[in-house]
N, C-alpha and C. Protein backbone atom coordinates (compact mmCIF):
# COMPACT_ATOMS: atom_id res chain seq x y z
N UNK A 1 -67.56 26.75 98.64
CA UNK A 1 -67.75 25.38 99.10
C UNK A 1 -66.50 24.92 99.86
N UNK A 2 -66.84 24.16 101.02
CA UNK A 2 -65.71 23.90 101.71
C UNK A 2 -65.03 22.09 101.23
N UNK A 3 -64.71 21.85 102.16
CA UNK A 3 -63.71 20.73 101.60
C UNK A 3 -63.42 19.64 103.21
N UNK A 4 -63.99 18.49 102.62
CA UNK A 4 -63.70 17.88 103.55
C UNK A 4 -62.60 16.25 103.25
N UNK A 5 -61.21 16.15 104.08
CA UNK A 5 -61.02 14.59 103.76
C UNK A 5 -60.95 13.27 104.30
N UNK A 6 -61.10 12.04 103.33
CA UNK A 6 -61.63 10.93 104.62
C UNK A 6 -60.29 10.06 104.12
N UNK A 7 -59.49 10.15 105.28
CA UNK A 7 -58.48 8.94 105.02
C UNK A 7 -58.63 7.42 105.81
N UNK A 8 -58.91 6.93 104.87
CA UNK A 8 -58.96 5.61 104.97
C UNK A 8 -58.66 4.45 104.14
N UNK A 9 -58.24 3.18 104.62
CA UNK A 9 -57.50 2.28 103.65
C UNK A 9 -59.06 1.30 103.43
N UNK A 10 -60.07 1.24 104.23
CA UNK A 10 -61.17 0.73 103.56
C UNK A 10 -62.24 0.96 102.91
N UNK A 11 -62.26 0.93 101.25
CA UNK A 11 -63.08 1.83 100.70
C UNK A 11 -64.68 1.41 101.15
N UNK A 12 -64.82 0.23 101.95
CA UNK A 12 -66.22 0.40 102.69
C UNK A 12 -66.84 1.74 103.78
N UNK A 13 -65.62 1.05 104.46
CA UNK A 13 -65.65 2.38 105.20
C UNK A 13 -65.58 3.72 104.86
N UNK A 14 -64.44 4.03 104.12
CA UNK A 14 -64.72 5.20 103.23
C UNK A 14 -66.48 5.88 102.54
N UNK A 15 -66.87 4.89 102.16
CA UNK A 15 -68.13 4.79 101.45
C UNK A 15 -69.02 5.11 102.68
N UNK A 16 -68.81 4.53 103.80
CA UNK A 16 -69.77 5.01 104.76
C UNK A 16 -69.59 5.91 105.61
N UNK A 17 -68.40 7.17 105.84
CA UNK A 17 -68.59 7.78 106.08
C UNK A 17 -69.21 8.85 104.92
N UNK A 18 -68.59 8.71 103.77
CA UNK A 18 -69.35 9.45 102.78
C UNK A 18 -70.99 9.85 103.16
N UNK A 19 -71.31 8.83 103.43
CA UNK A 19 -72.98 8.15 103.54
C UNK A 19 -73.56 9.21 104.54
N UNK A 20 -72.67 9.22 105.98
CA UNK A 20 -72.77 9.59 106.60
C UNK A 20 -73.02 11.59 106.94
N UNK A 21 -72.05 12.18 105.84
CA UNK A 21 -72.06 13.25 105.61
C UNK A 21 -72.77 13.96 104.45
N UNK A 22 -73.38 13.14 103.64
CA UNK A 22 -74.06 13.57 102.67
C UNK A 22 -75.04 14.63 103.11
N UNK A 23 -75.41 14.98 104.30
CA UNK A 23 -76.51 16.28 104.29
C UNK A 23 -75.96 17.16 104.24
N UNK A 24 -74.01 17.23 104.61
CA UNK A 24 -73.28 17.96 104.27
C UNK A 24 -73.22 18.53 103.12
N UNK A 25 -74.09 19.37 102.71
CA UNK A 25 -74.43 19.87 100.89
C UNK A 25 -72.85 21.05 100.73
N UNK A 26 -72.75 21.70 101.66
CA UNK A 26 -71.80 23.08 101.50
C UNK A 26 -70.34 22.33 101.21
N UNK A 27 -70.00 21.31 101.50
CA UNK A 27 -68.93 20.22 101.30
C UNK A 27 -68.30 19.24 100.24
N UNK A 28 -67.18 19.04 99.47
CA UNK A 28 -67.02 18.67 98.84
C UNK A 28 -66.00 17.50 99.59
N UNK A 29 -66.50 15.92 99.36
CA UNK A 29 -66.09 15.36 100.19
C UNK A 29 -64.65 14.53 99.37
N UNK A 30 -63.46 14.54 99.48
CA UNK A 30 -61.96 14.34 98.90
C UNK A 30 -61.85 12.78 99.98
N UNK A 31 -61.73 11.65 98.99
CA UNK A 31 -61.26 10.37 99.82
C UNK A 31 -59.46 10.38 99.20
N UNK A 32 -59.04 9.51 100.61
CA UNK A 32 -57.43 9.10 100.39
C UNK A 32 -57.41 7.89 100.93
N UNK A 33 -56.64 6.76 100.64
CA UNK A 33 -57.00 5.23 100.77
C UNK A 33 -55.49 5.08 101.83
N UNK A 34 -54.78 5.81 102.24
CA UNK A 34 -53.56 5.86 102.75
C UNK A 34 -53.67 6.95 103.25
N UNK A 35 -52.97 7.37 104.68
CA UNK A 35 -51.82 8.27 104.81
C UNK A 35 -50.93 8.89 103.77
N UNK A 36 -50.24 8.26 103.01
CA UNK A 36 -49.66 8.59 101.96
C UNK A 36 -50.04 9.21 100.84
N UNK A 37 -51.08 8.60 100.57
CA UNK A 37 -52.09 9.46 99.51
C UNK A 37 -52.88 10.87 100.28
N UNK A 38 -52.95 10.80 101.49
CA UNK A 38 -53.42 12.05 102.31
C UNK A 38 -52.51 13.33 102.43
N UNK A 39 -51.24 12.81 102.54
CA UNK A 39 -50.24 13.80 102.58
C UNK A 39 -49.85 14.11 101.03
N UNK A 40 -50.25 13.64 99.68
CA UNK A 40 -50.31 14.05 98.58
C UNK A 40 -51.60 15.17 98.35
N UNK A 41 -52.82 14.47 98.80
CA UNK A 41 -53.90 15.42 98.27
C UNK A 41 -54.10 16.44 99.15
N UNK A 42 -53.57 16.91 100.94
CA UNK A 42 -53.23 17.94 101.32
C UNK A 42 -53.35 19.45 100.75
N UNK A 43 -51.89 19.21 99.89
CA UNK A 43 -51.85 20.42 99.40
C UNK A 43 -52.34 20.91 98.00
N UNK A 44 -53.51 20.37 97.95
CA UNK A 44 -54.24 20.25 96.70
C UNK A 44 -55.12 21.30 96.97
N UNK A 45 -55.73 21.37 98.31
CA UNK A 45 -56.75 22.68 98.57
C UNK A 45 -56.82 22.50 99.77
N UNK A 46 -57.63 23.32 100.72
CA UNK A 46 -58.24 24.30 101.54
C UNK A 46 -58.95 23.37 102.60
N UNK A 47 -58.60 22.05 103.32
CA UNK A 47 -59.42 21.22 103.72
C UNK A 47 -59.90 22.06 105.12
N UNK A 48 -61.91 21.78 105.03
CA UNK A 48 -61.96 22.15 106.81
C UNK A 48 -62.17 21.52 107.75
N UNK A 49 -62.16 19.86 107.60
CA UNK A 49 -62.02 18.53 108.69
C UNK A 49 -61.59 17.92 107.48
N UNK A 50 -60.75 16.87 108.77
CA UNK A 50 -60.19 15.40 108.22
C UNK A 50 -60.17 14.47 108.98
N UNK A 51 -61.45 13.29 108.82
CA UNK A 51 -61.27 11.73 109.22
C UNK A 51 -60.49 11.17 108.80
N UNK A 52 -59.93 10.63 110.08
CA UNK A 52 -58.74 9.40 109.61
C UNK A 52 -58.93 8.61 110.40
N UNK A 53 -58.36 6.94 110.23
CA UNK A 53 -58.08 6.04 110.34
C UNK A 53 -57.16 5.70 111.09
N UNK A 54 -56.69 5.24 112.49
CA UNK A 54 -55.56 4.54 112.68
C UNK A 54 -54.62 4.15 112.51
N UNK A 55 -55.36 2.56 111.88
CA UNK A 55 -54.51 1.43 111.59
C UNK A 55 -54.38 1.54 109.79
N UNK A 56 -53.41 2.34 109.22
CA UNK A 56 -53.39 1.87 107.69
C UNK A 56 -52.00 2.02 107.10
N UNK A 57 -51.90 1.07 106.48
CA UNK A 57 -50.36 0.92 105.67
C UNK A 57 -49.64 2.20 104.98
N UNK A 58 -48.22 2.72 105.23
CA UNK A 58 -47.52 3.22 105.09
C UNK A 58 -47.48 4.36 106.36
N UNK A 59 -48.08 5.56 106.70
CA UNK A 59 -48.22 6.32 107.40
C UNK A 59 -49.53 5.74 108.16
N UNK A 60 -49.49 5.80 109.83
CA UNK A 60 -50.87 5.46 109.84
C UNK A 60 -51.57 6.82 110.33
N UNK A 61 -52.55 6.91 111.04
CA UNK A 61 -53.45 7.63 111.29
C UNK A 61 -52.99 8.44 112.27
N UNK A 62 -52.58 8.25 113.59
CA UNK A 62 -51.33 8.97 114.25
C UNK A 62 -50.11 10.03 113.67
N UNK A 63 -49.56 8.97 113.01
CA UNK A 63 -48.43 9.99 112.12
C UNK A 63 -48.93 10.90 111.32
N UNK A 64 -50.15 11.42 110.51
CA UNK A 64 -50.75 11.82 110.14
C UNK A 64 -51.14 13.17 111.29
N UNK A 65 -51.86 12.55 111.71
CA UNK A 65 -52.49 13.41 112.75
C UNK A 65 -51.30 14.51 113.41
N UNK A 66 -50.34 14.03 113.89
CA UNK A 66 -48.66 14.47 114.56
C UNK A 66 -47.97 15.70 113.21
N UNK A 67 -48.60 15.30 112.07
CA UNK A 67 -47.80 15.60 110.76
C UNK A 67 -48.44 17.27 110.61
N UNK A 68 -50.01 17.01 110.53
CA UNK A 68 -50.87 17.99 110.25
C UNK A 68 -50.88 18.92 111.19
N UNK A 69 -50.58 18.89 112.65
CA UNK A 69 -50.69 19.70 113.60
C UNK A 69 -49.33 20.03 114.03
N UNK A 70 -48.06 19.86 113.25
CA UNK A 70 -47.00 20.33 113.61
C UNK A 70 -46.78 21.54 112.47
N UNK A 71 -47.50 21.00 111.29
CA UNK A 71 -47.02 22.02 110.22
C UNK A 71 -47.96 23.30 109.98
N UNK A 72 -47.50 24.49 110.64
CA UNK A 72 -48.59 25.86 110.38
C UNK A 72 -49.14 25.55 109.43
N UNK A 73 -49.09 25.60 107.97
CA UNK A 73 -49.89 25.23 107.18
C UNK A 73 -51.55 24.56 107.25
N UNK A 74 -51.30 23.67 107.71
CA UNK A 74 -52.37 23.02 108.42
C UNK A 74 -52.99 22.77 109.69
N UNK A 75 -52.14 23.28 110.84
CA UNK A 75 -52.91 23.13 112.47
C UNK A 75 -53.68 23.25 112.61
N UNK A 76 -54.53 24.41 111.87
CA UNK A 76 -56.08 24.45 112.39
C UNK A 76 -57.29 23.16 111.71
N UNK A 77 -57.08 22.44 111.00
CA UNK A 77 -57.94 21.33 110.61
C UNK A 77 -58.26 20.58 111.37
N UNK A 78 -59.73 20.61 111.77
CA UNK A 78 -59.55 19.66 113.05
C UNK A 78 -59.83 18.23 112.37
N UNK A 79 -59.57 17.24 112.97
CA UNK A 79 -59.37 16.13 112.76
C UNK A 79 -60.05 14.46 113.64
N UNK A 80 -60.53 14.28 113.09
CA UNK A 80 -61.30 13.24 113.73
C UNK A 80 -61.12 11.63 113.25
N UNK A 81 -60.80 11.11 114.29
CA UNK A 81 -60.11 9.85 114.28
C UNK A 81 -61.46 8.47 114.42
N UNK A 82 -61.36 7.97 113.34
CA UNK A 82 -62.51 6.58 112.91
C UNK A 82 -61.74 5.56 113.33
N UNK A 83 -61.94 4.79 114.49
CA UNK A 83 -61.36 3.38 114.31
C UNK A 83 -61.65 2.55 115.00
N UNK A 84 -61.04 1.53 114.61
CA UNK A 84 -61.45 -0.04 115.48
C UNK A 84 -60.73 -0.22 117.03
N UNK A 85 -59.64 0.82 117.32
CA UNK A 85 -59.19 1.01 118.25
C UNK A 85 -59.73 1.61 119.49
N UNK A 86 -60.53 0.63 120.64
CA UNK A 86 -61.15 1.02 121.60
C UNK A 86 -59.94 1.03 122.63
N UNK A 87 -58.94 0.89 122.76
CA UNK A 87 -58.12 1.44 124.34
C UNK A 87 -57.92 2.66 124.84
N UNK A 88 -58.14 2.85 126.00
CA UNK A 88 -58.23 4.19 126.37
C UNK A 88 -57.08 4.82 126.18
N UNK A 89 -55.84 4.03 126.33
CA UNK A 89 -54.30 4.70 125.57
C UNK A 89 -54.34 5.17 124.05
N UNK A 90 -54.93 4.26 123.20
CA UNK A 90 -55.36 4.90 122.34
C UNK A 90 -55.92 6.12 121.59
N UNK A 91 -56.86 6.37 122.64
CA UNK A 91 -58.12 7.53 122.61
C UNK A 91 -57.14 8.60 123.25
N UNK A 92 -56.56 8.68 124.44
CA UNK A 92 -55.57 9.57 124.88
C UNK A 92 -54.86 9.73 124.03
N UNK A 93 -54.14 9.28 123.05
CA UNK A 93 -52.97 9.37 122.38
C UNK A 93 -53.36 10.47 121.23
N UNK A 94 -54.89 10.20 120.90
CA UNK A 94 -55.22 10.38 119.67
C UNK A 94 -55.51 12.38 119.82
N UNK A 95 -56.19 12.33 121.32
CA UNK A 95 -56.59 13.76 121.77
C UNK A 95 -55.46 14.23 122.42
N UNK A 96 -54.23 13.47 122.36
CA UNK A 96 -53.30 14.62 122.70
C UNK A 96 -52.07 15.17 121.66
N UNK A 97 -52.53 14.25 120.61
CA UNK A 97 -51.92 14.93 119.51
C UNK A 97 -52.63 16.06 119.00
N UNK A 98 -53.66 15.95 119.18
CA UNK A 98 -54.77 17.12 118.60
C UNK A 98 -55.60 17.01 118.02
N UNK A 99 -56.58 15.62 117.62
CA UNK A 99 -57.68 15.13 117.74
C UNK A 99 -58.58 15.69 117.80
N UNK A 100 -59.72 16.57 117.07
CA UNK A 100 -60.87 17.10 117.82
C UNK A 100 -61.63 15.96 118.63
N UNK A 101 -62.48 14.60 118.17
CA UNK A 101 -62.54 13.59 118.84
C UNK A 101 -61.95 12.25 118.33
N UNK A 102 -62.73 11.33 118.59
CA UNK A 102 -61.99 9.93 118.72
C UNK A 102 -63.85 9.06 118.41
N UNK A 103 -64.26 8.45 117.67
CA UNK A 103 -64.83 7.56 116.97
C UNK A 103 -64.41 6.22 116.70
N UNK A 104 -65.15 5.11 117.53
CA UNK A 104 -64.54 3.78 117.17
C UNK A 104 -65.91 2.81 116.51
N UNK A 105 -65.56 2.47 115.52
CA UNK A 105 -66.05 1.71 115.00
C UNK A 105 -66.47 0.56 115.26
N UNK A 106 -68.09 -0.16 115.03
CA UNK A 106 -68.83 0.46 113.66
C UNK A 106 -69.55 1.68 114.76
N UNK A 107 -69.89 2.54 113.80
CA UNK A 107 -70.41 4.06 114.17
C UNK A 107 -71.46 4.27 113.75
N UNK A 108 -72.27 5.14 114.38
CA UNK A 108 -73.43 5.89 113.73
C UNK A 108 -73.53 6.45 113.07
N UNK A 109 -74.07 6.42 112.27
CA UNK A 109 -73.87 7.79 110.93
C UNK A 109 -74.33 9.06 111.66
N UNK A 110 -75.28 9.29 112.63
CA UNK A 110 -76.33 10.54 113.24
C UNK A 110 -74.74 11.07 113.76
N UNK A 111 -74.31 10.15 115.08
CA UNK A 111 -73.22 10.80 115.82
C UNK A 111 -72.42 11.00 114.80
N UNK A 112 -71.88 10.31 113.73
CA UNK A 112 -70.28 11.12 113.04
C UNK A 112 -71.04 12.45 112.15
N UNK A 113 -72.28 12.67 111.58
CA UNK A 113 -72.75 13.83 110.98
C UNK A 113 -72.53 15.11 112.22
N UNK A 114 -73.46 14.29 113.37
CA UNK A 114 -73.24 15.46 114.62
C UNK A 114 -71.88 16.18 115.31
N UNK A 115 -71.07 15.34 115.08
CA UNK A 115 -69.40 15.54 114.86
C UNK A 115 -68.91 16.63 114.17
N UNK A 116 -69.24 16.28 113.08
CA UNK A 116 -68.55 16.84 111.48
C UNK A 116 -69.00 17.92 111.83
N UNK A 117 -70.45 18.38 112.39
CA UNK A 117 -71.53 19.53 112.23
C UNK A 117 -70.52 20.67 113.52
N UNK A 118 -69.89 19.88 114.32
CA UNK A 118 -69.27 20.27 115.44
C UNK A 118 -67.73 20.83 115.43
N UNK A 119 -67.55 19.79 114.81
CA UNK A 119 -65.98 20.54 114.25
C UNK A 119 -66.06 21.91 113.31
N UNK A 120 -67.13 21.63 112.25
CA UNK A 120 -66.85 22.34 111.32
C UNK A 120 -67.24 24.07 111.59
N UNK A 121 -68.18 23.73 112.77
CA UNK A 121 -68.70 25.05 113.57
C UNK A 121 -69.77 26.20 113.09
C-alpha cells in the first residue's frame, strides 16, 4: 500500500481532499495541519504524492515544496499545490520549484482525483 500526504492548516479542506481521493483504495491517506508537522511525519514512511497548501503558519507551502526537492531523500515525490492563490507568479513559482501541478481553490474533487491518478502514474 502506498502512502499519500495532505498538508494543510484547514482541517475542512483537509477533509475534502480526503473526500476527494477516497477511490484511491491502494493509498493510505497521512494528514499534516502545518508545514511543520509535514516535515515531522516525512520521515515516518515512504510517501508517493504530497498536497500542499501555500498559505500556512510556520513553514508555508513553498518552503516545503523547495525543502522536499532539494533533499535526495525525497525529490522524487511529486507534489501538488491546493490553494487560494490564483496569480500567475504564483503558479510559476510553484512549477518551478518542482510542483507536479498547481490547483486553486475551491476545486473539483473529479480534477484533483484525475491529478493524484496522474502523478501517481
Amino acid at each position: 500500500m502506498g502512502s499519500i500526504l495532505i498538508v494543510e492548516d484547514s482541517a475542512t479542506t483537509r477533509a475534502m481532499i480526503r473526500a476527494a481521493l477516497e477511490d484511491l483504495e491502494d493509498y493510505d491517506i497521512v494528514e499534516a495541519g502545518s508545514g511543520f508537522e509535514a516535515l515531522r511525519v516525512l520521515p515516518s514512511r515512504k510517501f508517493d504524492l504530497v498536497f500542499t497548501d501555500i498559505n500556512m503558519p510556520d513553514i508555508n507551502g513553498l518552503e516545503l515544496i523547495n525543502f522536499v526537492k532539494s533533499n535526495p531523500t525525497y525529490r522524487e515525490i511529486p507534489l501538488i499545490i491546493v490553494t487560494t492563490e490564483r496569480s500567475e507568479e504564483d503558479r510559476k513559482r510553484g512549477i518551478a520549484l518542482g510542483a507536479f501541478d498547481y490547483v486553486t481553490k475551491p476545486f473539483d474533487a473529479e480534477t484533483l482525483l484525475a491529478l493524484a491518478r496522474k502523478a501517481l502514474g
